[in-house]
PDB file of N, CA and C in Angstrom:
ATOM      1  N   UNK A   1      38.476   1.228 -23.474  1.00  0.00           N
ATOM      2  CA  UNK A   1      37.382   1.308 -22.536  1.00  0.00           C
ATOM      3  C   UNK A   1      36.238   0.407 -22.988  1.00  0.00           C
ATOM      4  N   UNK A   2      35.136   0.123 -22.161  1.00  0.00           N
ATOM      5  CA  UNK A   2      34.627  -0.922 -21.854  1.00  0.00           C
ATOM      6  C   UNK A   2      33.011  -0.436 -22.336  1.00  0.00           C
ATOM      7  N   UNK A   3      31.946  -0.594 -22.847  1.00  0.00           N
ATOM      8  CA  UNK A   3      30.562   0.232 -22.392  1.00  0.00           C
ATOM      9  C   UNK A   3      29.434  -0.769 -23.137  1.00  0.00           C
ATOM     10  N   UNK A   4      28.779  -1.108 -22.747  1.00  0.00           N
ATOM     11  CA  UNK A   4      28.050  -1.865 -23.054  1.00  0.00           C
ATOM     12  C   UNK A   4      25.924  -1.929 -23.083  1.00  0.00           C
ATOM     13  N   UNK A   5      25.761  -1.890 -24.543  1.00  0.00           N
ATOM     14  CA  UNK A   5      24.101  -1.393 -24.454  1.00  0.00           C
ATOM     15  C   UNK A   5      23.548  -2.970 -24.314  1.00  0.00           C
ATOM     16  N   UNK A   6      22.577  -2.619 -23.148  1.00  0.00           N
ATOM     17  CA  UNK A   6      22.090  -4.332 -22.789  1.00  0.00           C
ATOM     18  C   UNK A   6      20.584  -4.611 -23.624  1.00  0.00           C
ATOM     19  N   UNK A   7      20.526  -3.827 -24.719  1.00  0.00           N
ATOM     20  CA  UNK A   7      19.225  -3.736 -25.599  1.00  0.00           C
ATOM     21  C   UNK A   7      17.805  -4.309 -24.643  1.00  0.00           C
ATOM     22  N   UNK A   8      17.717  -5.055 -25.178  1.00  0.00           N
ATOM     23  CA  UNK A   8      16.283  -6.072 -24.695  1.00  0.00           C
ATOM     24  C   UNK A   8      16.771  -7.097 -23.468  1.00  0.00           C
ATOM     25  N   UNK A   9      17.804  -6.678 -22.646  1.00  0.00           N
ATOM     26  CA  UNK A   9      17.452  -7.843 -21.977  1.00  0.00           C
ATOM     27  C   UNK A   9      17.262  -7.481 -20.357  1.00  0.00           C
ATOM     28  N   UNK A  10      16.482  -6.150 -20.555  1.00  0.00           N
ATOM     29  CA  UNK A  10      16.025  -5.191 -19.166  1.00  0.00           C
ATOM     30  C   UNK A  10      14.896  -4.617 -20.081  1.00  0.00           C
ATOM     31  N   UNK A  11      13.923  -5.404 -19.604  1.00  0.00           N
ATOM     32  CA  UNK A  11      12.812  -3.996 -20.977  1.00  0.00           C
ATOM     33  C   UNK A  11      11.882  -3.078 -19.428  1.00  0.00           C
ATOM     34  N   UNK A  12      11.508  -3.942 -18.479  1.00  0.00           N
ATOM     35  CA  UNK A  12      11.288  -2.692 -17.373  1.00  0.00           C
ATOM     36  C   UNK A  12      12.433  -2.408 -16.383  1.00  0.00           C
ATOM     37  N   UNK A  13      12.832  -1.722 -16.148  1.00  0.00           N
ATOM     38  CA  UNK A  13      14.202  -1.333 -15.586  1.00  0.00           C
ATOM     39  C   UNK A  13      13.500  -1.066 -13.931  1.00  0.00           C
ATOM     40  N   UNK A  14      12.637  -0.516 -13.496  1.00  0.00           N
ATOM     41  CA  UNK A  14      12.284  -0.595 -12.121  1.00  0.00           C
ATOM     42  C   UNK A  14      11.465  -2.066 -11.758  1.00  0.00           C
ATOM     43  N   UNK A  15      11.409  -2.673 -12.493  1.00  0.00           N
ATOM     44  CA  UNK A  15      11.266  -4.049 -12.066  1.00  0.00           C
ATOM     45  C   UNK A  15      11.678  -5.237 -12.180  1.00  0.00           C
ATOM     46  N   UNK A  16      12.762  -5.120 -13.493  1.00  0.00           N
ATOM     47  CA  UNK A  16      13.592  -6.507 -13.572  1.00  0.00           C
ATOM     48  C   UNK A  16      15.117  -6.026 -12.705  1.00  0.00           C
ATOM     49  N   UNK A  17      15.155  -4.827 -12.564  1.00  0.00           N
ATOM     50  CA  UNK A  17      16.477  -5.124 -11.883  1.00  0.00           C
ATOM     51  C   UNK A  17      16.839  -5.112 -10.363  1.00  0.00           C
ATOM     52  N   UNK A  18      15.624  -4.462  -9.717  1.00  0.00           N
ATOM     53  CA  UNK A  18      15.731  -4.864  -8.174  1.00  0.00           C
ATOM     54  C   UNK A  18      15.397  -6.855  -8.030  1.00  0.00           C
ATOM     55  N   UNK A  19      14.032  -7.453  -9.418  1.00  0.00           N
ATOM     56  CA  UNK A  19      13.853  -8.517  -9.174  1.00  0.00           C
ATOM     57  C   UNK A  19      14.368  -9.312 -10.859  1.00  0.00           C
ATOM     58  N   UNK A  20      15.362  -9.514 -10.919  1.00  0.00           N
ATOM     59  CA  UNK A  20      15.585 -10.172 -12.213  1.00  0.00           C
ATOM     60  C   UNK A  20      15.026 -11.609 -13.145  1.00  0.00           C
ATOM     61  N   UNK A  21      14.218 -11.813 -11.943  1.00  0.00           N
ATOM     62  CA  UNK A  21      13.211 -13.021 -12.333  1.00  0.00           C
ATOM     63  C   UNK A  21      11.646 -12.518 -13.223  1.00  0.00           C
ATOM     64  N   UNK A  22      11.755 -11.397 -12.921  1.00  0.00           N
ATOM     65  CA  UNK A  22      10.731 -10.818 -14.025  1.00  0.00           C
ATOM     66  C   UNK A  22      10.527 -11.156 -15.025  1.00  0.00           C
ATOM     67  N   UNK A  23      10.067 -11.550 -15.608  1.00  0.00           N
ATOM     68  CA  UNK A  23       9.982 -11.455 -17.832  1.00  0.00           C
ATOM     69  C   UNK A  23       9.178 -10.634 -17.782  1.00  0.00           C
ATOM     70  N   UNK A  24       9.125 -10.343 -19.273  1.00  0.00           N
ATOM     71  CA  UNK A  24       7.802 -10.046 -19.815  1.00  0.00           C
ATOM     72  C   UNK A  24       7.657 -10.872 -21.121  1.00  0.00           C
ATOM     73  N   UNK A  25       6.650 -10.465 -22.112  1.00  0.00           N
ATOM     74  CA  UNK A  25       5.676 -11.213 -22.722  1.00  0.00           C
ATOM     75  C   UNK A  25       6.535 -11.800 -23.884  1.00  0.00           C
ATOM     76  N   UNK A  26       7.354 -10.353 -24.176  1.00  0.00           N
ATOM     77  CA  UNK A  26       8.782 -11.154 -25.213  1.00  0.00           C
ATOM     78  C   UNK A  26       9.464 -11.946 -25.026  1.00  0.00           C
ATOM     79  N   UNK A  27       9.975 -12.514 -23.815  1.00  0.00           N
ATOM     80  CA  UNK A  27      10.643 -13.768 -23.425  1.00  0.00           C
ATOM     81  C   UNK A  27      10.246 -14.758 -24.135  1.00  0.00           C
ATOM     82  N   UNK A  28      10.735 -15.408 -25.078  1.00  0.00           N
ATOM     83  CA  UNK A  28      10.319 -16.913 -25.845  1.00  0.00           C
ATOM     84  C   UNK A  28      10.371 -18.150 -25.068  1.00  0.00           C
ATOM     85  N   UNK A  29      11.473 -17.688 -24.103  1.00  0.00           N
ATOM     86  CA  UNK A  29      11.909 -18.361 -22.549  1.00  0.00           C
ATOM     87  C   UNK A  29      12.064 -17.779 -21.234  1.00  0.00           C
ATOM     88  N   UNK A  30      11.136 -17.899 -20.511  1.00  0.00           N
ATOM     89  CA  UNK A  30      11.370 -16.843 -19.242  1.00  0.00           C
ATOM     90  C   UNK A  30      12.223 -17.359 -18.682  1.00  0.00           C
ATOM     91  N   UNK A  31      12.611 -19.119 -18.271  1.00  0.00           N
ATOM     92  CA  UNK A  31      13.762 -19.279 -17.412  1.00  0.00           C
ATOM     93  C   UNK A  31      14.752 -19.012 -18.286  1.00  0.00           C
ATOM     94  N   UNK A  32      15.322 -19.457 -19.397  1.00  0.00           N
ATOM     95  CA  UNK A  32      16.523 -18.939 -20.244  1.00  0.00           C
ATOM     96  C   UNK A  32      16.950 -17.298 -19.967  1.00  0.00           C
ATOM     97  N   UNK A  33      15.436 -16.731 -20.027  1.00  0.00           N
ATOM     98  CA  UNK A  33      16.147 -14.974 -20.749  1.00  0.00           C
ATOM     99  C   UNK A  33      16.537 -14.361 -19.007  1.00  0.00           C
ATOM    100  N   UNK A  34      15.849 -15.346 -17.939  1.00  0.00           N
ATOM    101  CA  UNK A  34      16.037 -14.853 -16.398  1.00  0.00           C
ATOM    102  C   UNK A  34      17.193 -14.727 -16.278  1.00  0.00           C
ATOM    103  N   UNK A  35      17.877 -16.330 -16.484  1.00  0.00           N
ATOM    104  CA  UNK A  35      19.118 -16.259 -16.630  1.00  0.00           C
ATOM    105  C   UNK A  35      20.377 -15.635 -17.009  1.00  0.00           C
ATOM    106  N   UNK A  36      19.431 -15.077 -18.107  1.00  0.00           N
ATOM    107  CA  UNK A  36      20.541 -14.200 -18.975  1.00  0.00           C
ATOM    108  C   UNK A  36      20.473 -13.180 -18.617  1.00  0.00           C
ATOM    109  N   UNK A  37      19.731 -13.013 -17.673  1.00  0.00           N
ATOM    110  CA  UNK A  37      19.173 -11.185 -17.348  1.00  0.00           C
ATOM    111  C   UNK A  37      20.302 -10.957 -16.101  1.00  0.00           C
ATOM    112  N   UNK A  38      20.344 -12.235 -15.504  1.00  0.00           N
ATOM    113  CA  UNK A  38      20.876 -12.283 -14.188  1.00  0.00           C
ATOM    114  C   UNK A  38      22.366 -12.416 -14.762  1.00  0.00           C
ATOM    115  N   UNK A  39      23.223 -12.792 -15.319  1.00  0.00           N
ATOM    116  CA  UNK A  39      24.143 -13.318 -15.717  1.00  0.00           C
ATOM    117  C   UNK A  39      24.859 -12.011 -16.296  1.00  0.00           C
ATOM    118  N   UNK A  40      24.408 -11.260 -17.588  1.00  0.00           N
ATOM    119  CA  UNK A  40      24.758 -10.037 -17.652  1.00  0.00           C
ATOM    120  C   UNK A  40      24.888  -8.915 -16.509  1.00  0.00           C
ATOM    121  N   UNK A  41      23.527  -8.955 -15.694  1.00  0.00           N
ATOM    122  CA  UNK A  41      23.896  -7.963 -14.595  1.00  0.00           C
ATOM    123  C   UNK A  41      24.882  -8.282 -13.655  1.00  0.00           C
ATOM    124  N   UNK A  42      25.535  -9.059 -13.352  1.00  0.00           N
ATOM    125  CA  UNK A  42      25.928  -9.751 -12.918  1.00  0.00           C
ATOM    126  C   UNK A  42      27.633  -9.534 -13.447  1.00  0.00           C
ATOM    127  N   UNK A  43      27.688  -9.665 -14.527  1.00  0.00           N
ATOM    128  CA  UNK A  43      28.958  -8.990 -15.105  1.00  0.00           C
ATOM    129  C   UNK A  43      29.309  -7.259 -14.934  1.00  0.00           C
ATOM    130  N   UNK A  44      28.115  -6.705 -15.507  1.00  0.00           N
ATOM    131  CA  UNK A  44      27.792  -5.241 -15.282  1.00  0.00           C
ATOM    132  C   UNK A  44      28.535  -4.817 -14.014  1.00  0.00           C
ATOM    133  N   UNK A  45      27.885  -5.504 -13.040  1.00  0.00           N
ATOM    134  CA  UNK A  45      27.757  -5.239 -11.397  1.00  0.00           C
ATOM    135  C   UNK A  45      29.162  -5.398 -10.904  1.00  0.00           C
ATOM    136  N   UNK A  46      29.792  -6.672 -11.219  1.00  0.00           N
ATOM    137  CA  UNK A  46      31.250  -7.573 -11.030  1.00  0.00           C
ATOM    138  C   UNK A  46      32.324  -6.271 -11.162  1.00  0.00           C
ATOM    139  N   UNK A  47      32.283  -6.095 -12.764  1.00  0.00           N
ATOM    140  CA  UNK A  47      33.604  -5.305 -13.799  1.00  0.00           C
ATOM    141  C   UNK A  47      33.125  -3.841 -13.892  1.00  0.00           C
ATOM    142  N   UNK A  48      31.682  -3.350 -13.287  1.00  0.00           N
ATOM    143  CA  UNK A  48      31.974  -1.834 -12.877  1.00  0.00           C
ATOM    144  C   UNK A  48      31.454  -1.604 -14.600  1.00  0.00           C
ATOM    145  N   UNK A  49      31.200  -1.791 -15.224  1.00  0.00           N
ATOM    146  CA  UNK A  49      30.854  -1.507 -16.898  1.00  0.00           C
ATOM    147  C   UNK A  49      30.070  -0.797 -17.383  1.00  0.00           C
ATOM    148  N   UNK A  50      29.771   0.399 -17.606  1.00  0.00           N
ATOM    149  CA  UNK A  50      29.279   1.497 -17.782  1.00  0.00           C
ATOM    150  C   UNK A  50      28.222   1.189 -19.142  1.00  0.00           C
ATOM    151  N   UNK A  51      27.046   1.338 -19.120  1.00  0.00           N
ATOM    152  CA  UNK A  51      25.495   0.752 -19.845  1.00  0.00           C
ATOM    153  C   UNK A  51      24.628   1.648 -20.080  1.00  0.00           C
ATOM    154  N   UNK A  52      23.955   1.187 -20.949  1.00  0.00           N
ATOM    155  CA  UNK A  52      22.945   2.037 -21.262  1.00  0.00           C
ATOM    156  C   UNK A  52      21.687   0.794 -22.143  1.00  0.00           C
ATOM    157  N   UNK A  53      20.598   1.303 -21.659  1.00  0.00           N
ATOM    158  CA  UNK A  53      19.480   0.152 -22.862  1.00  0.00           C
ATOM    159  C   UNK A  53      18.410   1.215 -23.689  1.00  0.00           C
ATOM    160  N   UNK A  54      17.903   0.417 -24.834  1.00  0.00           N
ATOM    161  CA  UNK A  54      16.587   0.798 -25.442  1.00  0.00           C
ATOM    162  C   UNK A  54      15.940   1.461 -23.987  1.00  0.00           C
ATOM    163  N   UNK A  55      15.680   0.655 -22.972  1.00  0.00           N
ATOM    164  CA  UNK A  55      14.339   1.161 -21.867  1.00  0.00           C
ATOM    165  C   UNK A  55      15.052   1.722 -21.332  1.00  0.00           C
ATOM    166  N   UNK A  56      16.012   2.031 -20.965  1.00  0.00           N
ATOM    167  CA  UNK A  56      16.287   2.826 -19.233  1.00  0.00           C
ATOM    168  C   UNK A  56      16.009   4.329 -19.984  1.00  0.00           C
ATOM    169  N   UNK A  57      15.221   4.454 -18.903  1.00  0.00           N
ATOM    170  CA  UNK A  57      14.577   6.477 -18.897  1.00  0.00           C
ATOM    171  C   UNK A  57      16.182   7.295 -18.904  1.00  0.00           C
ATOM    172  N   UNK A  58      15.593   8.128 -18.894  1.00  0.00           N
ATOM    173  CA  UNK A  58      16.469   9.703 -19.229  1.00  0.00           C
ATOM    174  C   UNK A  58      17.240   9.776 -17.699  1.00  0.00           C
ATOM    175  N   UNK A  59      18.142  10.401 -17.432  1.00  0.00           N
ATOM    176  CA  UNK A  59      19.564   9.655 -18.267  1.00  0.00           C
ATOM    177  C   UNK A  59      20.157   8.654 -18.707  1.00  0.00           C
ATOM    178  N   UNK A  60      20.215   7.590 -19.428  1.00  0.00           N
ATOM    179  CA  UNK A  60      20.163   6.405 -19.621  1.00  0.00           C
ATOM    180  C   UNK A  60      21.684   5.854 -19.419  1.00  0.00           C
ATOM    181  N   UNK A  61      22.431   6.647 -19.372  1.00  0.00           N
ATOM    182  CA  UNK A  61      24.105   6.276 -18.981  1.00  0.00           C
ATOM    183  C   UNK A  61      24.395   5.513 -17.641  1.00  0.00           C
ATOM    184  N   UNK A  62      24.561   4.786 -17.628  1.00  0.00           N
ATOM    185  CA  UNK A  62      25.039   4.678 -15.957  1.00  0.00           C
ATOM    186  C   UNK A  62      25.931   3.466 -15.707  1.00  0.00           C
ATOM    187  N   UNK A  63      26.028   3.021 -14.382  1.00  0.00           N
ATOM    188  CA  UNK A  63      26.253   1.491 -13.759  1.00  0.00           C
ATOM    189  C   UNK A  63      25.233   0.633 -12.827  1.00  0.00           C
ATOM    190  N   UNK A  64      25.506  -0.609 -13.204  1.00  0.00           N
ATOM    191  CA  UNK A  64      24.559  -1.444 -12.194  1.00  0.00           C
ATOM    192  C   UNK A  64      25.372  -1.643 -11.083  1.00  0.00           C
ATOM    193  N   UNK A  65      24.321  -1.520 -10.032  1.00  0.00           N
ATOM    194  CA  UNK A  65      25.089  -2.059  -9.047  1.00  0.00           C
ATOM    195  C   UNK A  65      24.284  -3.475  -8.171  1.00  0.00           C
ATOM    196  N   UNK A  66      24.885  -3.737  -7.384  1.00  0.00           N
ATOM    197  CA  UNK A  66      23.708  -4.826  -5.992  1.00  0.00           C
ATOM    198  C   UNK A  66      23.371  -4.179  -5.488  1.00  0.00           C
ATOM    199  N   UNK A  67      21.975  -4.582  -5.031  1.00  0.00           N
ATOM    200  CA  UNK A  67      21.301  -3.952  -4.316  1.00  0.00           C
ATOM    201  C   UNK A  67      20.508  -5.183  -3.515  1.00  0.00           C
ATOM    202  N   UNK A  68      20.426  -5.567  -2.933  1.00  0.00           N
ATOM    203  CA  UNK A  68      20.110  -6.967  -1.862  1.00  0.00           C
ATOM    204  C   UNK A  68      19.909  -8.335  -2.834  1.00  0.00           C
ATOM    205  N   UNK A  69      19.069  -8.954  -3.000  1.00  0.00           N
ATOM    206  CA  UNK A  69      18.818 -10.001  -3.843  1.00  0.00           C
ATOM    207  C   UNK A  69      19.330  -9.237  -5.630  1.00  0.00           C
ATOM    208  N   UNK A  70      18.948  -7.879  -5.644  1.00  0.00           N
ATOM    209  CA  UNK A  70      18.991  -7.655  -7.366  1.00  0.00           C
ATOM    210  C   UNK A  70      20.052  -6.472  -7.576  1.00  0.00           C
ATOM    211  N   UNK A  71      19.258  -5.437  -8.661  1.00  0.00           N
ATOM    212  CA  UNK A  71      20.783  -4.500  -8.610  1.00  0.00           C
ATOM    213  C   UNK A  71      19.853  -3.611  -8.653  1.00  0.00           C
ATOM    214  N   UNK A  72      20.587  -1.726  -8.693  1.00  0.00           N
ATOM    215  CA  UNK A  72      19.989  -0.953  -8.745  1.00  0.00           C
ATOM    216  C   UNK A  72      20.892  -0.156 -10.182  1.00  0.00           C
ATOM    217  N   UNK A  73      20.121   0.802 -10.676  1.00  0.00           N
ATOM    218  CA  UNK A  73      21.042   1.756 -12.057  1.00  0.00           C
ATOM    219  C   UNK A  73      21.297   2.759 -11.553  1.00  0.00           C
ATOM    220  N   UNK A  74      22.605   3.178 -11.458  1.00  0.00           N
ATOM    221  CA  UNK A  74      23.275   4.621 -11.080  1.00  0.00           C
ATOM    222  C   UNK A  74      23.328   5.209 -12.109  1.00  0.00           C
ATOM    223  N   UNK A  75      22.627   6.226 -12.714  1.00  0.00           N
ATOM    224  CA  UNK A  75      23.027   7.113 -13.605  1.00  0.00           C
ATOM    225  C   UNK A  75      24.234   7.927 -13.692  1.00  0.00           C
ATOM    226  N   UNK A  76      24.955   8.057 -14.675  1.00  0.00           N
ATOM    227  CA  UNK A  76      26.316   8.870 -14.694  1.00  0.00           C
ATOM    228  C   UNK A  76      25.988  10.538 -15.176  1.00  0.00           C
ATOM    229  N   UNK A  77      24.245  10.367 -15.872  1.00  0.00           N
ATOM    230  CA  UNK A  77      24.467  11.633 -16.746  1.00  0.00           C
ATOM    231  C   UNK A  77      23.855  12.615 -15.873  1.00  0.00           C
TER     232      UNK A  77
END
């Protein structure tokens, strides 16, 4: 089985993942880490991959999904 913690690369979860162009201040690269923000969710979203980060609130288990331009977090717990 598959599960994957996306540490730092969602640090606000109600705002980088409906808009994944977000940074914040830790980004050393905002277009690089956008990318990467988008690119992981993007896999997440694709292969169904069950996640969890440092930031996502209580229950922190879940899946990403799409949600129009971005994704949304389904909690499992």
């Amino acid at each position: 089985d598959t599960f994957m913690i996306v540490a730092d690369i969602v640090h606000a979860v109600d705002l980088q993942l409906p808009n994944p162009d977000i940074g914040v201040v830790y980004d050393k690269d905002g277009a690089e880490a956008a990318q990467s923000r988008k690119r992981v969710l993007d896999m997440l979203a694709t292969d169904n991959i069950p996640c969890s980060g440092g930031h996502f609130l209580s229950p922190g288990i879940g899946r990403i999904r799409r949600a129009g331009t971005g994704y949304r977090f389904h909690s499992e717990a």
